[in-house]
Each structure stands twice: as structure tokens, then as C-alpha cells.
C-alpha atoms as a PDB file:
ATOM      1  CA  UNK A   1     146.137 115.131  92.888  1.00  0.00           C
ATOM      2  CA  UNK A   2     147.813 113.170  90.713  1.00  0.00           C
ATOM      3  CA  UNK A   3     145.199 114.488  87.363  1.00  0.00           C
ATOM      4  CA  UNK A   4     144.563 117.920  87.709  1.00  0.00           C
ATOM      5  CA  UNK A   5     142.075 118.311  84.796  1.00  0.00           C
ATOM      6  CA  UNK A   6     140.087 116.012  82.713  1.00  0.00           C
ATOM      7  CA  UNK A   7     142.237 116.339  79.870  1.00  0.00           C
ATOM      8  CA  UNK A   8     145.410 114.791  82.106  1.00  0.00           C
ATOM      9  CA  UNK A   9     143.379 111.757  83.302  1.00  0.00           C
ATOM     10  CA  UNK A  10     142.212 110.835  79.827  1.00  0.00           C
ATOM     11  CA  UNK A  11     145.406 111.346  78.171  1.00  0.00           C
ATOM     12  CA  UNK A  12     147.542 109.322  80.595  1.00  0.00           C
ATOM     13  CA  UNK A  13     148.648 106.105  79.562  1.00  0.00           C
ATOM     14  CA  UNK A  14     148.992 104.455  83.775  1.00  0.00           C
ATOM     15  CA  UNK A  15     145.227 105.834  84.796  1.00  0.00           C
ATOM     16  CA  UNK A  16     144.860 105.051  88.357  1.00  0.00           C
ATOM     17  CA  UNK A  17     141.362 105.694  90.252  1.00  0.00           C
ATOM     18  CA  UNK A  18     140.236 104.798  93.747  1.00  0.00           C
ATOM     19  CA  UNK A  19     136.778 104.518  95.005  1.00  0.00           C
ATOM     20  CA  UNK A  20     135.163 105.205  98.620  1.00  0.00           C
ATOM     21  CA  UNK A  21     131.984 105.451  99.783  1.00  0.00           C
ATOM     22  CA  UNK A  22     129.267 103.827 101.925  1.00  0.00           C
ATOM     23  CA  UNK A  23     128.701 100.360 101.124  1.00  0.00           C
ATOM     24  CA  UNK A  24     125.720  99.537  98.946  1.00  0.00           C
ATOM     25  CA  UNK A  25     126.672 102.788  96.563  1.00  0.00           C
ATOM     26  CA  UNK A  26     128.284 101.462  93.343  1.00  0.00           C
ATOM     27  CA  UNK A  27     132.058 100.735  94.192  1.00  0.00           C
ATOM     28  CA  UNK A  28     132.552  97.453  93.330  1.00  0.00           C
ATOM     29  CA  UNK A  29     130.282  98.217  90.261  1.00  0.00           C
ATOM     30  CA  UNK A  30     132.406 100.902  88.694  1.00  0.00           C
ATOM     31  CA  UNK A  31     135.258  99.034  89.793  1.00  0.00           C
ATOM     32  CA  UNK A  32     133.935  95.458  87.744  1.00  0.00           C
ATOM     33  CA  UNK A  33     132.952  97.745  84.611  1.00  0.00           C
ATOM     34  CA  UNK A  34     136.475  98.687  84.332  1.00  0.00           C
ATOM     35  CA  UNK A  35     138.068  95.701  85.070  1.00  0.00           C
ATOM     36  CA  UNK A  36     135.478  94.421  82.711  1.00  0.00           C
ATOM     37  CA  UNK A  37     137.011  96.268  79.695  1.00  0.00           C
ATOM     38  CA  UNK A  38     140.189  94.293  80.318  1.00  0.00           C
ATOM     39  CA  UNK A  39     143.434  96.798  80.730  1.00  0.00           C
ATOM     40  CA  UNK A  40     142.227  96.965  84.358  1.00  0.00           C
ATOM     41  CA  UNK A  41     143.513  95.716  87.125  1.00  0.00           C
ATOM     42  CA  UNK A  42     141.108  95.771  90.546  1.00  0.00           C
ATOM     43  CA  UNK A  43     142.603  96.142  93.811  1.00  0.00           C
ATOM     44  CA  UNK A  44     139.814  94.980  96.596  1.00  0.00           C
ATOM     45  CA  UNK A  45     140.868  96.023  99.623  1.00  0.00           C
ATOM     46  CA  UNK A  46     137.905  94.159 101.223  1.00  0.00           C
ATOM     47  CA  UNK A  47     139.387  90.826  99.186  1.00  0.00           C
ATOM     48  CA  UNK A  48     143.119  91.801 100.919  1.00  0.00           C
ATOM     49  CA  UNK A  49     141.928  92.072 104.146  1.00  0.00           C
ATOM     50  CA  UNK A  50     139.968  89.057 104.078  1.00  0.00           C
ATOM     51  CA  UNK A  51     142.650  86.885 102.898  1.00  0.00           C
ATOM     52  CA  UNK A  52     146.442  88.239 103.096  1.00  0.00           C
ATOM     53  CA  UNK A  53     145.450  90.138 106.573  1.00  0.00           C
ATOM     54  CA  UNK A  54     142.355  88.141 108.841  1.00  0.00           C
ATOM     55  CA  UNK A  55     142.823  84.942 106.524  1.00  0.00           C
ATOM     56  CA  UNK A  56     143.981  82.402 109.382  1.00  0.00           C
ATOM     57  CA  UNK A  57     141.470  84.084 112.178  1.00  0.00           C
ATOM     58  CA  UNK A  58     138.272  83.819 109.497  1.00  0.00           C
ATOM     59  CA  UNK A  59     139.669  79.793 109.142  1.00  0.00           C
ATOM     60  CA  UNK A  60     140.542  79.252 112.472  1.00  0.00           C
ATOM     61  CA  UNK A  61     137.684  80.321 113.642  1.00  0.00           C
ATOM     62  CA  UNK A  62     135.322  77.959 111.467  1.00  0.00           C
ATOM     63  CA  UNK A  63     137.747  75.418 112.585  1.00  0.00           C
ATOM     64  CA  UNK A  64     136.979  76.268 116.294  1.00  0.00           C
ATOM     65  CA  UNK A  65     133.167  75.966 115.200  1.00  0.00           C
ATOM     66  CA  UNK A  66     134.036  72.345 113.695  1.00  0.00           C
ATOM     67  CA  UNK A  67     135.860  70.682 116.646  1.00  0.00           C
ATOM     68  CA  UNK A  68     132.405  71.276 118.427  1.00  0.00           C
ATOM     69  CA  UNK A  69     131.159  68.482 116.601  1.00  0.00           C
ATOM     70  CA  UNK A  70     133.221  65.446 117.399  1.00  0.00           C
ATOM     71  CA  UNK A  71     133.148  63.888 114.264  1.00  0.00           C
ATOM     72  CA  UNK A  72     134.486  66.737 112.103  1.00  0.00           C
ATOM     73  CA  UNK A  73     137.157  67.182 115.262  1.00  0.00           C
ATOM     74  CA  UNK A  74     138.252  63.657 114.733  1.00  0.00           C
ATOM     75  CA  UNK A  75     138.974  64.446 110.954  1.00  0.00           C
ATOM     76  CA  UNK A  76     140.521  67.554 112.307  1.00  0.00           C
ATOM     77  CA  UNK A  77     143.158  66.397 114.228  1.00  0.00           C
ATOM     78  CA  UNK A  78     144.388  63.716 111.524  1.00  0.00           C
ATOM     79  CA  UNK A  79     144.483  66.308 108.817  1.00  0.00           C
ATOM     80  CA  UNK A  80     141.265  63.955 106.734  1.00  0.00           C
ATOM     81  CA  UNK A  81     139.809  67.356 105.895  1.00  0.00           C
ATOM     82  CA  UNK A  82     140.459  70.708 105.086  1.00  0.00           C
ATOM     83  CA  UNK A  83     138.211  73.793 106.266  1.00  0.00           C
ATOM     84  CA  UNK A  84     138.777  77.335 104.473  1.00  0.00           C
ATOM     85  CA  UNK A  85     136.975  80.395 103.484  1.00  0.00           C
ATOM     86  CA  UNK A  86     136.011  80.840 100.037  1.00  0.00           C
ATOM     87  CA  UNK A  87     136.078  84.398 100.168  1.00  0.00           C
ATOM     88  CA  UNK A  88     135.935  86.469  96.897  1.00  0.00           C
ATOM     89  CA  UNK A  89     135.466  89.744  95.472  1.00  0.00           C
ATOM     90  CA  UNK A  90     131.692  89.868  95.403  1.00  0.00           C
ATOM     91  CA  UNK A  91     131.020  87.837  98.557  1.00  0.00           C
ATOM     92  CA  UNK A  92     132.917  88.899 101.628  1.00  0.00           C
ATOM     93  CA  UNK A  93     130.996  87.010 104.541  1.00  0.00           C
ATOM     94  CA  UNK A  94     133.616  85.300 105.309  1.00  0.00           C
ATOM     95  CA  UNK A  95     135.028  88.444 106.956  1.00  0.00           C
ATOM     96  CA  UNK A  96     132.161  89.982 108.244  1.00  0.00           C
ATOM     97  CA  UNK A  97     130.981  86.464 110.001  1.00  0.00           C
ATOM     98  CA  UNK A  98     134.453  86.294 111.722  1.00  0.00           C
ATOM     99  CA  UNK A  99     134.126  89.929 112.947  1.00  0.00           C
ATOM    100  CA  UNK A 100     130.918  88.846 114.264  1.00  0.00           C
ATOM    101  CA  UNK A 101     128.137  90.447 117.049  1.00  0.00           C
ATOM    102  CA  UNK A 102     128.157  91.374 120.521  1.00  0.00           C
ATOM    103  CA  UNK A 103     125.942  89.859 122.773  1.00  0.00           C
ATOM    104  CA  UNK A 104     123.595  87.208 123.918  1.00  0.00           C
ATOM    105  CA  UNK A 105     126.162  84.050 123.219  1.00  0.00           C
ATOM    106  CA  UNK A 106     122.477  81.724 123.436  1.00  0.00           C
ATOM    107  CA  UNK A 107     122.039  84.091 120.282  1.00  0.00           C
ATOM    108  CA  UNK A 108     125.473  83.717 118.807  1.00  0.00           C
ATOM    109  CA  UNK A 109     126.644  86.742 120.047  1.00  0.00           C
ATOM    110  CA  UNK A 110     130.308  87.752 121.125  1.00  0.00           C
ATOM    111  CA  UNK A 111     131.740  89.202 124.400  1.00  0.00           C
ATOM    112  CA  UNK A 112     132.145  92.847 123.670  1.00  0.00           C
ATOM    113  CA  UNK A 113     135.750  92.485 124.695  1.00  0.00           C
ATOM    114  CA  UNK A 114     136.024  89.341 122.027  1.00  0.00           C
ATOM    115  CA  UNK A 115     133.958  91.637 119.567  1.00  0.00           C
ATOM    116  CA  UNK A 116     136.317  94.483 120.121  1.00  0.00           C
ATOM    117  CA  UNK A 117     139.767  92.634 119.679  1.00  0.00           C
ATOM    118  CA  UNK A 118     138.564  91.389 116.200  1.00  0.00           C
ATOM    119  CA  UNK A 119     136.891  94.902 115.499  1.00  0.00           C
ATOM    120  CA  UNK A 120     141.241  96.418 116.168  1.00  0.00           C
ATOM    121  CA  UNK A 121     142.499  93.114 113.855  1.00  0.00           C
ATOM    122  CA  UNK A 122     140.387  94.831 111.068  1.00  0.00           C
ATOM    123  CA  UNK A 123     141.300  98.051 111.920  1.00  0.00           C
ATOM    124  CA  UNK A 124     144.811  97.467 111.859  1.00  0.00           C
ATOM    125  CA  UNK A 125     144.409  94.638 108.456  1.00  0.00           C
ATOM    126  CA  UNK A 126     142.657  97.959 106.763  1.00  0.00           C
ATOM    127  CA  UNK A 127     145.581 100.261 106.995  1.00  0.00           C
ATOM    128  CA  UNK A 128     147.795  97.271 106.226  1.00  0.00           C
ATOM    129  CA  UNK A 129     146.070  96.809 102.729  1.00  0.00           C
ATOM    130  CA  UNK A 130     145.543 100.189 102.157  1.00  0.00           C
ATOM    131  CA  UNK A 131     149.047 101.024 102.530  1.00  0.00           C
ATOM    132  CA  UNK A 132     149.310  97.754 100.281  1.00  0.00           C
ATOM    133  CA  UNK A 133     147.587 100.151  96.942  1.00  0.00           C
ATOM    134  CA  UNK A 134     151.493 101.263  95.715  1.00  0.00           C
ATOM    135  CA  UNK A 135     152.407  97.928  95.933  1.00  0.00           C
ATOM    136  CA  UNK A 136     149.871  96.605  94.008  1.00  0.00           C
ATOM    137  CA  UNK A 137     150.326  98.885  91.622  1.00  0.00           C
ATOM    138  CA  UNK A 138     153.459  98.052  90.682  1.00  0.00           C
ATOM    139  CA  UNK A 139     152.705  94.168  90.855  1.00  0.00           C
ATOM    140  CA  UNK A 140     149.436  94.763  88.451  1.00  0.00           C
ATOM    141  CA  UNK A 141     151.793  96.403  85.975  1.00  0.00           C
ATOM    142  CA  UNK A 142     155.118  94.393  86.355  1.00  0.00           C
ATOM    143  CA  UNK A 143     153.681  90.710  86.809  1.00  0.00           C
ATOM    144  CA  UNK A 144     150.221  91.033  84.890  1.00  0.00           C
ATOM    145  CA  UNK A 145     150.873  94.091  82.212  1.00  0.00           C
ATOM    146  CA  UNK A 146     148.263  95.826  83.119  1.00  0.00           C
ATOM    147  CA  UNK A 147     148.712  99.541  82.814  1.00  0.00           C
ATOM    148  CA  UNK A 148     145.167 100.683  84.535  1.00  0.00           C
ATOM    149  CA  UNK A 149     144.690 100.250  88.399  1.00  0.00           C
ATOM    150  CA  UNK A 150     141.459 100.646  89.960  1.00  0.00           C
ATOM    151  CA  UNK A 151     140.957 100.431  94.412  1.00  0.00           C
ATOM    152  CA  UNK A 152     138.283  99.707  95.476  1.00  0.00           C
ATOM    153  CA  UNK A 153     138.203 100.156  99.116  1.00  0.00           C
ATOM    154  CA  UNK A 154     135.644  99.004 101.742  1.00  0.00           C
ATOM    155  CA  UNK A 155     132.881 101.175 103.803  1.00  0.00           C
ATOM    156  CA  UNK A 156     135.083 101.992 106.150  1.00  0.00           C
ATOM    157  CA  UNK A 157     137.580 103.649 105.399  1.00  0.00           C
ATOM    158  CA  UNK A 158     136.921 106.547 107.044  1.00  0.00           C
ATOM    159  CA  UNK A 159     137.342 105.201 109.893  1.00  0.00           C
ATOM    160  CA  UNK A 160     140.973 104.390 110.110  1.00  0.00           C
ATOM    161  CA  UNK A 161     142.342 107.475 108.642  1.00  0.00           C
ATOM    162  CA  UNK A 162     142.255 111.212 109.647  1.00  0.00           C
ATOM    163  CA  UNK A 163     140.742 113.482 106.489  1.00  0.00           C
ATOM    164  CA  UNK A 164     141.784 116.644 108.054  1.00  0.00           C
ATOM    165  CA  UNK A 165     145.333 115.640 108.705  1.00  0.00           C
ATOM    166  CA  UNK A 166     147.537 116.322 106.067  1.00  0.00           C
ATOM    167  CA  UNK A 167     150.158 114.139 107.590  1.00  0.00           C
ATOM    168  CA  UNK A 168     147.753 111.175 107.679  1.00  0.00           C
ATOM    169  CA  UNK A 169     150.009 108.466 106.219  1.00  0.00           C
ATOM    170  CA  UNK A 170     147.457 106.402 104.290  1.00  0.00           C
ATOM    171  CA  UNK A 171     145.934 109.277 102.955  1.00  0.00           C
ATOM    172  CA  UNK A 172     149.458 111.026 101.978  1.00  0.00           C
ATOM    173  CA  UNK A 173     149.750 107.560 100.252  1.00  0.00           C
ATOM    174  CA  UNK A 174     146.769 107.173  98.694  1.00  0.00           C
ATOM    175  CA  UNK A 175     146.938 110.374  97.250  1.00  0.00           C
ATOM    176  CA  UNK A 176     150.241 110.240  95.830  1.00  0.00           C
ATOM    177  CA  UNK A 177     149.229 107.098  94.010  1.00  0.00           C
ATOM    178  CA  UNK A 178     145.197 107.741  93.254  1.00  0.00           C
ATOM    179  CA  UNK A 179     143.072 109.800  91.974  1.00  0.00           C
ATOM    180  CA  UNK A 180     140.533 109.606  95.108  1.00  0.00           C
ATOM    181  CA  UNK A 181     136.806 109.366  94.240  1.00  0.00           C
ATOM    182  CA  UNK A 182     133.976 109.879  96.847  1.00  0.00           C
ATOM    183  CA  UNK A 183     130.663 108.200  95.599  1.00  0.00           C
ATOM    184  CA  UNK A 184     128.497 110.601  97.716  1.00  0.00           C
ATOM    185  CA  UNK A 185     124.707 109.708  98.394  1.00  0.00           C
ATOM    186  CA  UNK A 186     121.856 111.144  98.996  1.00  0.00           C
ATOM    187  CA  UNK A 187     119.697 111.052 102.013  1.00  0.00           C
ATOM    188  CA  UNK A 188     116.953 109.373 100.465  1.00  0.00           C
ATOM    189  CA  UNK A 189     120.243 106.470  99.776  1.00  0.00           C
ATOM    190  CA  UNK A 190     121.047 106.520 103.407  1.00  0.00           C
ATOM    191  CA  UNK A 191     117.848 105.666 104.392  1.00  0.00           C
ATOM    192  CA  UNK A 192     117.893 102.938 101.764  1.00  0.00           C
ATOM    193  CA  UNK A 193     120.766 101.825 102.957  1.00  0.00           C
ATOM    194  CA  UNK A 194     118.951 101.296 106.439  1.00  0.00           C
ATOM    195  CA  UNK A 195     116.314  99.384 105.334  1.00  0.00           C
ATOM    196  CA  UNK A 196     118.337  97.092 103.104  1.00  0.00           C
ATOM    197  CA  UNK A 197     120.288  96.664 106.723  1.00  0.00           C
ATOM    198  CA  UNK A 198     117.430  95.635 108.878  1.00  0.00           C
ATOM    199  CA  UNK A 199     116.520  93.056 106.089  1.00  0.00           C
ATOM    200  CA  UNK A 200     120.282  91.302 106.249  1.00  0.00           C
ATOM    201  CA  UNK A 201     122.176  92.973 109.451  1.00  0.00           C
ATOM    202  CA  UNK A 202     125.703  92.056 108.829  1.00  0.00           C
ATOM    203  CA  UNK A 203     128.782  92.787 110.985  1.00  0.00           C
ATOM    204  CA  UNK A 204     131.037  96.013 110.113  1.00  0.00           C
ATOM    205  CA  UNK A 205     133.934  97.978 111.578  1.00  0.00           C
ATOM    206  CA  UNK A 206     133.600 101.392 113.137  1.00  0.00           C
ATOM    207  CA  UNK A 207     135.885 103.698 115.201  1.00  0.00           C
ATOM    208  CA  UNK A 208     136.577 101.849 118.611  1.00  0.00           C
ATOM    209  CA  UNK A 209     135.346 105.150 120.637  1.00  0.00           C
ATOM    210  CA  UNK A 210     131.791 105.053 118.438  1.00  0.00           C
ATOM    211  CA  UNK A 211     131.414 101.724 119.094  1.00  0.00           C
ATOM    212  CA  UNK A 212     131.755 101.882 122.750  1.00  0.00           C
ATOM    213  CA  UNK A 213     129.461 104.560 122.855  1.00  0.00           C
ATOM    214  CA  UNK A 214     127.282 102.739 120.649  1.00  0.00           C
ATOM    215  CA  UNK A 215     127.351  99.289 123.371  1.00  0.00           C
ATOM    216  CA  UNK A 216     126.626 101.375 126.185  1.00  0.00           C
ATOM    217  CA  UNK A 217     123.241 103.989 124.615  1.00  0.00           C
ATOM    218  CA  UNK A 218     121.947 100.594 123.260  1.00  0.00           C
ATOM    219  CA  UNK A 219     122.211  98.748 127.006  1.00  0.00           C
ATOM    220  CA  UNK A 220     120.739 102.136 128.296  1.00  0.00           C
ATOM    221  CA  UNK A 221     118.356 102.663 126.132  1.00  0.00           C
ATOM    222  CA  UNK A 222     117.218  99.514 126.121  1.00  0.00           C
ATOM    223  CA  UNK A 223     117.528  98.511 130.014  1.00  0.00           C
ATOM    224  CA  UNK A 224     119.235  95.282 129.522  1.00  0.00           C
ATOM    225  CA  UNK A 225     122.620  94.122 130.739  1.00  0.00           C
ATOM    226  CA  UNK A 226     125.476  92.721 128.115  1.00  0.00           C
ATOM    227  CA  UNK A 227     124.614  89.362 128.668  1.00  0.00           C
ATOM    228  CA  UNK A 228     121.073  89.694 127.143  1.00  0.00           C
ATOM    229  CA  UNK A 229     121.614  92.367 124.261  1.00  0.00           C
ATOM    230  CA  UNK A 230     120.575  90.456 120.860  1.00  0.00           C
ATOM    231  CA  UNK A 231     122.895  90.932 118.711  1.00  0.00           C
ATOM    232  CA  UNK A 232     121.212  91.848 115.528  1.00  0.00           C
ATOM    233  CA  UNK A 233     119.016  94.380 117.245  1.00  0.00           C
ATOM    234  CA  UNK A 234     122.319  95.803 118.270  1.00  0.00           C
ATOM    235  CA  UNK A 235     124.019  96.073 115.508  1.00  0.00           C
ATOM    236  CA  UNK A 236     120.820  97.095 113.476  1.00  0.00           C
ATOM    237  CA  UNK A 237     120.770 100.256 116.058  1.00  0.00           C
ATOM    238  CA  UNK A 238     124.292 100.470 115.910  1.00  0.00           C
ATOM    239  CA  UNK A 239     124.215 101.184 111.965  1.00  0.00           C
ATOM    240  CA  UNK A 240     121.352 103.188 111.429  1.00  0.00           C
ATOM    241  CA  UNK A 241     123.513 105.661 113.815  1.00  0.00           C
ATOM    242  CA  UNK A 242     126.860 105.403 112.840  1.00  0.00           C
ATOM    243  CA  UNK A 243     126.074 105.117 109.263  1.00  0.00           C
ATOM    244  CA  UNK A 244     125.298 109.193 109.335  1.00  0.00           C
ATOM    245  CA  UNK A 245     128.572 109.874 111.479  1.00  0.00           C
ATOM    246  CA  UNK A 246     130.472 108.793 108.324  1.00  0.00           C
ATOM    247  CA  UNK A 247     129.097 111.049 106.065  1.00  0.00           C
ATOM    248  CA  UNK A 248     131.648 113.693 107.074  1.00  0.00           C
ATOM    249  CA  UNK A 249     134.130 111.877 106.828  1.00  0.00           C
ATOM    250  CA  UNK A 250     133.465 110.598 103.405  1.00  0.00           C
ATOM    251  CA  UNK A 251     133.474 114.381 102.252  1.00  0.00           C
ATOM    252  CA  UNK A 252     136.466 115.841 104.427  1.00  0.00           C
ATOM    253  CA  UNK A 253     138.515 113.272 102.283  1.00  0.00           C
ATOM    254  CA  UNK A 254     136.808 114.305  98.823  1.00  0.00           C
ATOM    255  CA  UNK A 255     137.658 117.681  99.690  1.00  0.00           C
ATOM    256  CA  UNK A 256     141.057 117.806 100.896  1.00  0.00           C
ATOM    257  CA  UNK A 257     142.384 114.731  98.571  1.00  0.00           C
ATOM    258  CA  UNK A 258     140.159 113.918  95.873  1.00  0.00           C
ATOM    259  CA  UNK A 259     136.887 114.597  93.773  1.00  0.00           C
ATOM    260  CA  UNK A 260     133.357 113.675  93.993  1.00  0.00           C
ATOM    261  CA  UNK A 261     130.641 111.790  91.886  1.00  0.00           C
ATOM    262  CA  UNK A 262     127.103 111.744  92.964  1.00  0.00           C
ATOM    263  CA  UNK A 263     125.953 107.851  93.453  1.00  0.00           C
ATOM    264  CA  UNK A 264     122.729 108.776  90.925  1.00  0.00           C
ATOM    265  CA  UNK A 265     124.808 109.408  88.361  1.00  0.00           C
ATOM    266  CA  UNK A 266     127.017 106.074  88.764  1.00  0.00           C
ATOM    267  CA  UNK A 267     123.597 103.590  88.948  1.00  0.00           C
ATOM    268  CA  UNK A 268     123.242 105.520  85.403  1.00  0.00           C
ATOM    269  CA  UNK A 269     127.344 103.893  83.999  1.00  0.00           C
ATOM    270  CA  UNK A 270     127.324 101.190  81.624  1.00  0.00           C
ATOM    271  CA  UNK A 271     130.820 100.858  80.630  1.00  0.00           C
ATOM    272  CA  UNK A 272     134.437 101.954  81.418  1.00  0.00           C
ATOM    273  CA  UNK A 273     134.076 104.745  79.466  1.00  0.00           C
ATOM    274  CA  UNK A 274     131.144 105.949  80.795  1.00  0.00           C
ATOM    275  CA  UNK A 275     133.168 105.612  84.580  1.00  0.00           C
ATOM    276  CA  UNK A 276     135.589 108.115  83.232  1.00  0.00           C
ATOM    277  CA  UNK A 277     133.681 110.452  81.471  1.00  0.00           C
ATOM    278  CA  UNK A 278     132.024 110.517  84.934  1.00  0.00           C
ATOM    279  CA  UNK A 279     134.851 110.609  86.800  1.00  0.00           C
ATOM    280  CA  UNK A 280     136.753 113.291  84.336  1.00  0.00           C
ATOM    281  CA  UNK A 281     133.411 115.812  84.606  1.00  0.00           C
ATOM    282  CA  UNK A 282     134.320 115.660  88.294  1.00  0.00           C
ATOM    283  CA  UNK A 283     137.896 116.739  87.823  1.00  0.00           C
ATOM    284  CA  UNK A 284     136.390 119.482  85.455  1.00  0.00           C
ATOM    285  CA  UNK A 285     133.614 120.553  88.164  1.00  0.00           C
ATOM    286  CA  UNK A 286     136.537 121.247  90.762  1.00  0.00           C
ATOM    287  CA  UNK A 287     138.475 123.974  88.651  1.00  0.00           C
END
């Protein structure tokens, strides 16, 4: 790791932290309060994907939506208006409405094969913009001056990259650039993390061979053919399940590449400082 002690990450004048996790857990919180104290510069991969990476399929997309209605088409095709994603750090449905659901298309669902070929664009957008963290590093510093970097990545990371693998290229990359940082919850936060889900199901990536499995024990389960799935009752099952698959993952990566901080302890952070006293006890807890 690129701090070995407590003492190293305090002391160093380029600190560079990146945060993983399920979504819901505090990432993009710990990742405002330090960009908040102003030397920091926050990398959201989320924000990359969404705009360098899946940018012109989000606004194509709403444009396809648009030339349903004949007026806006009209205004379309004579370049009268412009249509665009307003996409930002904090509010990423943009993306997550372009990767969309699977199912009933009465009920604005997808072809599975439609839902799966945006489900490998993010896949392949994620390990573009995570392989995009060194670069960004060096832009934050040499463009902007800022000498603190913090990446905050999306939920799914874990699903593009092998833990276990110490040739994994993302991970080598990550690590040789990061101090890695698992946000690890509770089970009692999983199943928070449910409900919270079945109140606002939104679309998310996972591994395509869980997701397949996923399509076909719902259509079993359930007795219905692909044509009459509803989609948020799919994706609602689909989460609940997959959601506890990733735990694993989450901490074969904090243990072979990184340290961990315990999500009740980061709803408790205030400030910057408090993110790397939090973040140094870690460091301290491994030796």
C-alpha cells in the first residue's frame, strides 16, 4: 500500500484515498467532507462514466424518447433544440435510467438482450474510468493545484475486477496509486439498504453471469415468460440477492489491497479530519 502506517498517511504532503463500498454507505459523504475542506480534489467515477464514457448513449437515448413525439422530432431534426443529461455528482439518474429494466416494454421495460448490451457498455465504461484514477491524479495536481485526491468509486466495483488476482490490472492500478478503503456494513445496513430499494428500485450493474441467473430464477420462480416480467419487481428481487453476493467481494479487496472502516463509524465524521483520523486508525488496526 502506498501508506503503511498512520504516521506515513498523515505526514505526506500528495494524500491520496479511495473509497468502495455498497451504495447508500457514506462514499460520496466522506468524499464531499474532504473536498469540502478545499485541498481536495474528488474523482467520481460514477460522474466519469456517466459523462466521458455512456455520455452520447444516456443523450441519445432521451433523444430517441423525444422523436416519439412529433413535435419535439420536428425541432429535432432542424437543430431548434438541444436535449442533454444534466448529470452531476450527487444525482446520477441519468445513468441508471439509460441502463434501464428488463421486461414488460407496456411497463417500460427492456429486452433482456437490449438490457444486457447496456449492462457490458457500463461494464466496460467502469474499468475505463477506473483505469482513468492515475490520470486524474496528475490532472487534479498539474491543471488545478490540488495536492489531495480522493476516488470515489461506484457500488460496483466489485464486479468488474478480480480481488483475488494479483495480476488484476485495475486493482494493480488502483493500488499503486490509492490507499484503498472498504466502507464495510453491517447486516442490519444491508437490510436497510433493501428496504430503501423497494421504496425507489433503480437500475444497477452486476456481473453478466449473476444477472443471467438472476433473469431466469425470477421467470421460474415466478412462472411468467420475459415478455410479462415487471420490471421493478425484477430488479427489486434481483437486488435484495445480489446485493449479499458482493459482500465478499468488497472484503477480498480490503484484504488483499487496502484497509477497512466500519460504515457506523463514518455516519459518526464531521470533517476532513475526522475522515483521516478514521481512515489512519485503520492503517494502525492492520499492523
Amino acid at each position: 500500500m502506498i501508506y503503511e502506517n498512520a504516521r506515513e498517511l498523515k505526514a505526506a504532503q500528495d494524500k491520496r484515498l479511495l473509497f468502495f463500498g455498497m451504495s447508500g454507505l457514506g462514499k460520496t459523504h466522506v468524499a464531499n467532507l474532504l473536498r469540502d475542506e478545499g485541498s481536495w480534489f474528488h474523482y467520481s467515477i460514477d460522474y466519469r462514466i456517466g459523462t466521458a464514457y455512456m455520455g452520447e448513449h444516456i443523450t441519445d437515448n432521451l433523444k430517441r424518447q423525444a422523436m416519439q413525439v412529433p413535435l419535439l422530432a420536428e425541432l429535432l431534426r432542424s437543430d431548434s433544440i438541444y436535449i442533454g443529461s444534466n448529470i452531476t455528482f450527487n444525482n446520477l439518474a441519468p445513468l441508471s435510467t439509460y441502463l434501464g429494466k428488463p421486461g414488460n416494454p407496456a411497463l417500460g421495460g427492456l429486452s433482456f438482450a437490449e438490457y444486457m448490451r447496456r449492462q457490458d457498455l457500463h461494464r466496460r465504461a467502469e474499468i475505463n474510468a477506473l483505469l482513468d484514477t492515475p490520470h486524474f491524479i496528475k490532472r487534479a495536481h498539474d491543471l488545478y493545484g490540488y495536492s489531495n485526491f480522493v476516488c470515489d468509486t461506484g457500488g460496483s466495483i466489485c464486479e468488474v475486477v478480480e480481488p483475488d488476482n494479483p495480476a488484476d490490472e485495475v486493482m494493480k492500478t488502483l493500488n499503486a496509486n490509492t490507499l484503498m478503503v472498504w466502507i464495510e456494513g453491517s447486516e442490519a445496513h444491508t437490510e436497510e439498504l433493501i428496504r430503501r430499494f423497494d421504496r425507489a428500485p433503480k437500475p444497477m450493474y452486476y456481473q453478466p453471469r449473476i444477472m443471467r441467473q438472476l433473469w431466469d430464477d425470477y421467470k421460474r420462480e415466478r412462472g411468467v415468460e420475459a415478455a410479462d416480467v415487471v420490471p421493478d419487481d425484477f430488479i427489486r428481487f434481483a437486488y435484495a440477492r445480489a446485493i449479499r453476493h458482493r459482500v465478499p467481494l468488497y472484503a477480498s479487496m480490503a484484504k488483499n489491497w487496502g484497509v477497512t472502516v466500519k460504515a457506523e463509524d463514518v455516519a459518526t465524521v464531521r470533517d476532513a479530519g475526522d475522515v483521516l483520523e478514521l481512515v489512519a486508525a485503520a492503517l494502525e488496526t492492520m499492523r
